[in-house]
Protein backbone atom coordinates (compact mmCIF):
# COMPACT_ATOMS: atom_id res chain seq x y z
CA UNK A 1 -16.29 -5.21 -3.31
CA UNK A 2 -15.19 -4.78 0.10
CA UNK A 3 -12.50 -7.76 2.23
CA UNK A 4 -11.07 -7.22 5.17
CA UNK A 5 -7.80 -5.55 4.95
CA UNK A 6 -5.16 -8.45 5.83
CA UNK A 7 -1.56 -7.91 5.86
CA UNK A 8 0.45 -11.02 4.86
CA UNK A 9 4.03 -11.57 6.87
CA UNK A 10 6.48 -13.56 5.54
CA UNK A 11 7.68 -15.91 7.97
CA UNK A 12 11.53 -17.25 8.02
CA UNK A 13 10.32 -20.51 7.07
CA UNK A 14 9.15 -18.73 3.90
CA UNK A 15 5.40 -19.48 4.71
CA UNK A 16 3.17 -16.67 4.77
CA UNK A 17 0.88 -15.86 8.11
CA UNK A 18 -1.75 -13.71 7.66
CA UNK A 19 -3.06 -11.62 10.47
CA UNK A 20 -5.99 -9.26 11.91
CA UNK A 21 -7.42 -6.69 10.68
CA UNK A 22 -6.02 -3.05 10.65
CA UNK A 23 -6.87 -0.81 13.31
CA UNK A 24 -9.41 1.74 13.86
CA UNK A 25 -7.25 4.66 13.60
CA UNK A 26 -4.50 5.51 11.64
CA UNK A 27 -3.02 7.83 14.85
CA UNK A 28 -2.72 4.25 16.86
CA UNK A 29 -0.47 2.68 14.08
CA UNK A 30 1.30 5.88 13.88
CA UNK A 31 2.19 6.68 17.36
CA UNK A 32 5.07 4.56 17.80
CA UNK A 33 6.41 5.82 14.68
CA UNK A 34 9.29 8.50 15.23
CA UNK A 35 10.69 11.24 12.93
CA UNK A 36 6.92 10.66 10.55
CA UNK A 37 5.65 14.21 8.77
CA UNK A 38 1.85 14.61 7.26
CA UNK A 39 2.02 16.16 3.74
CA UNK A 40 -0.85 16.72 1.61
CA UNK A 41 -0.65 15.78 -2.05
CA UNK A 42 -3.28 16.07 -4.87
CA UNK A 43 -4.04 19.75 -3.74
CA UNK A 44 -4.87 18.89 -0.39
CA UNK A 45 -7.09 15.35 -0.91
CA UNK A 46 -4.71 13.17 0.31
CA UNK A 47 -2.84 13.47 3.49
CA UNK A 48 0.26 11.19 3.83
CA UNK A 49 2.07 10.11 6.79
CA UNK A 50 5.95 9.50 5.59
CA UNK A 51 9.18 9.37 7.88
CA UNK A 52 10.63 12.68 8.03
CA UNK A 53 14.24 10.91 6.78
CA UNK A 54 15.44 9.13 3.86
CA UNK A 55 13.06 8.55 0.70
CA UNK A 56 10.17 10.87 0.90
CA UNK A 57 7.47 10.61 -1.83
CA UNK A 58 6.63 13.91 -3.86
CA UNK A 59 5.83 14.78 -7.70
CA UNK A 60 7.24 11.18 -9.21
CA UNK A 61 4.75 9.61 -7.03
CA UNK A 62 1.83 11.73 -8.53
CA UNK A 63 3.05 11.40 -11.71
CA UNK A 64 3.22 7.66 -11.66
CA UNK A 65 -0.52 7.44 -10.29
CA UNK A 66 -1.69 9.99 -13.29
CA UNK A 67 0.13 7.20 -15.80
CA UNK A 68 -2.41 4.38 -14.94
CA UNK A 69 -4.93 3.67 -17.06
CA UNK A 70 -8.00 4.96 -16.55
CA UNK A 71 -9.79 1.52 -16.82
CA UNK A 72 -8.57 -0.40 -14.49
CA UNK A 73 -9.73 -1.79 -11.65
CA UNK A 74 -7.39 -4.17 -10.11
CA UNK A 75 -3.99 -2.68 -9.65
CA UNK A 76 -0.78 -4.22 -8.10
CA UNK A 77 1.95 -2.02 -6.60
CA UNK A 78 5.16 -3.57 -6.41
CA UNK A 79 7.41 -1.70 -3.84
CA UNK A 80 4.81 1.22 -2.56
CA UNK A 81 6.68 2.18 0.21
CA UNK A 82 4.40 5.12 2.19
CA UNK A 83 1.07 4.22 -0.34
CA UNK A 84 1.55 7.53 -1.62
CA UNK A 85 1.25 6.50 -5.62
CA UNK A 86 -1.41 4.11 -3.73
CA UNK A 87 -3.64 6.67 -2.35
CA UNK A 88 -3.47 8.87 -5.39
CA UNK A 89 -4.46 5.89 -7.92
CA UNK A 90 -7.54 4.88 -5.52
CA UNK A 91 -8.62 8.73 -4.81
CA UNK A 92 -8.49 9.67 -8.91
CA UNK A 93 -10.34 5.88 -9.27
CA UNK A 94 -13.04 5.63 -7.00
CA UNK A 95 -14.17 2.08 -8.40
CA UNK A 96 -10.65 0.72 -8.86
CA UNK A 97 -8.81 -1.85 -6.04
CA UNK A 98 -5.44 -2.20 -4.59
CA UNK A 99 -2.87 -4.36 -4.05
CA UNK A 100 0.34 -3.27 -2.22
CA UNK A 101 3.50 -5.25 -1.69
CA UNK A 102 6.36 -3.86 0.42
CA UNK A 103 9.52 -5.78 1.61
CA UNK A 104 9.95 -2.86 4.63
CA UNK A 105 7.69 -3.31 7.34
CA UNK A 106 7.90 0.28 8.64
CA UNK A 107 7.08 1.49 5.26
CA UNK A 108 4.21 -0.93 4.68
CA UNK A 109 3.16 0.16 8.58
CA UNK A 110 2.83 3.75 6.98
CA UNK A 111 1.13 2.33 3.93
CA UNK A 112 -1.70 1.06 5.83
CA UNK A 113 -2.11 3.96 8.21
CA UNK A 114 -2.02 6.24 5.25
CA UNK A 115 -4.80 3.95 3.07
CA UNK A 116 -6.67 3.78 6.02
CA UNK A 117 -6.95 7.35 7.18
CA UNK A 118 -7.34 7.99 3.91
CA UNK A 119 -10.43 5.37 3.44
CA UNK A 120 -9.10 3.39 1.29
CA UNK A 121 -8.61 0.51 3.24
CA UNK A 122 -11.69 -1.54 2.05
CA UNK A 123 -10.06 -1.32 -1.27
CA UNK A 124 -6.66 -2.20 -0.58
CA UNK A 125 -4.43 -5.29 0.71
CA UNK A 126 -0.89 -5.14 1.82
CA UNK A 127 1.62 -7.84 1.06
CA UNK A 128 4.79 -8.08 3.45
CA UNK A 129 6.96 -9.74 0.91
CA UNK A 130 10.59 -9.50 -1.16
CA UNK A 131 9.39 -8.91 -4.66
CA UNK A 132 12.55 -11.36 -5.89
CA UNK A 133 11.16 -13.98 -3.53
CA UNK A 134 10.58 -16.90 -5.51
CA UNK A 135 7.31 -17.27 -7.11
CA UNK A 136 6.03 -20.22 -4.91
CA UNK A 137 6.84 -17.75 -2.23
CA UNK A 138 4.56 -14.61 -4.49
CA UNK A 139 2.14 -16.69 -4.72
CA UNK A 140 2.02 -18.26 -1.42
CA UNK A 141 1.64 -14.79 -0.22
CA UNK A 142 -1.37 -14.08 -2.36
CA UNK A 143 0.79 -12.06 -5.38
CA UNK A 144 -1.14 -13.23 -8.18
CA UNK A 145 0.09 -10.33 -11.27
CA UNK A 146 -2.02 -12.40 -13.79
CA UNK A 147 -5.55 -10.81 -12.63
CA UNK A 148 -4.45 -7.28 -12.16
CA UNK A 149 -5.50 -4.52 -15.39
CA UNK A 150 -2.13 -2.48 -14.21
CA UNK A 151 0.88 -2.91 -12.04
CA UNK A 152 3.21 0.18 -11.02
């Protein structure tokens, strides 16, 4: 199944506004991006762009992607950060789909350049969103956990 890849912003009001498509290339998201590294995970299969300081994403973020079940196709990601659990789950499960919700918009910027240079974009959607937002606020957003096999 492949949708456009739409990020969803939050506005103050509390609405959601959902906006284009995600570029081309992941170099034009990342190049105002200071202080980001490229590390390789899954012996060399995925490359991940990450900021160079603060949380970087290494062996937990493997080992949560090799806990999903095998099955499932429709996955929700609450707080990906970078994508890197992300990228691994939809590299090990070619048929599986993404979504990813982040409440940090330079992380979820990195998300999307990583899923994308990664091509994984036409499975995945990003959601700009608190987590503890209140559910009228989930679900105006398009967080819906009741269709998804897995969530991580």
């Amino acid at each position: 199944m492949h949708k456009p890849h739409m990020l969803a912003r939050q506005a103050k009001t509390g609405a959601p506004n959902r906006i284009g498509r995600m570029p081309q290339t992941a170099e034009t998201d990342l190049a105002d991006v200071a202080g980001v590294t490229s590390d390789r995970f899954l012996g060399g299969r995925i490359l991940i762009s990450q900021s160079r300081s603060g949380f970087r994403a290494g062996i937990d973020s493997v080992l949560l992607a090799a806990a999903v079940n095998r099955e499932s196709l429709r996955i929700l990601e609450l707080g990906s950060g970078t994508g890197v659990a992300a990228c691994c789950i939809l590299g090990d499960l070619p048929e599986s789909e993404m979504v990813l919700v982040e409440k940090q918009a330079d992380m979820l910027k990195l998300a999307e350049a990583n899923l994308l240079s990664n091509g994984f974009s036409d499975r995945a959607t990003t959601i700009y969103l608190d987590v503890t937002a209140k559910g009228s606020a989930r679900n105006a957003a398009g967080l819906r956990t009741e269709d998804r096999k897995s969530v991580v």
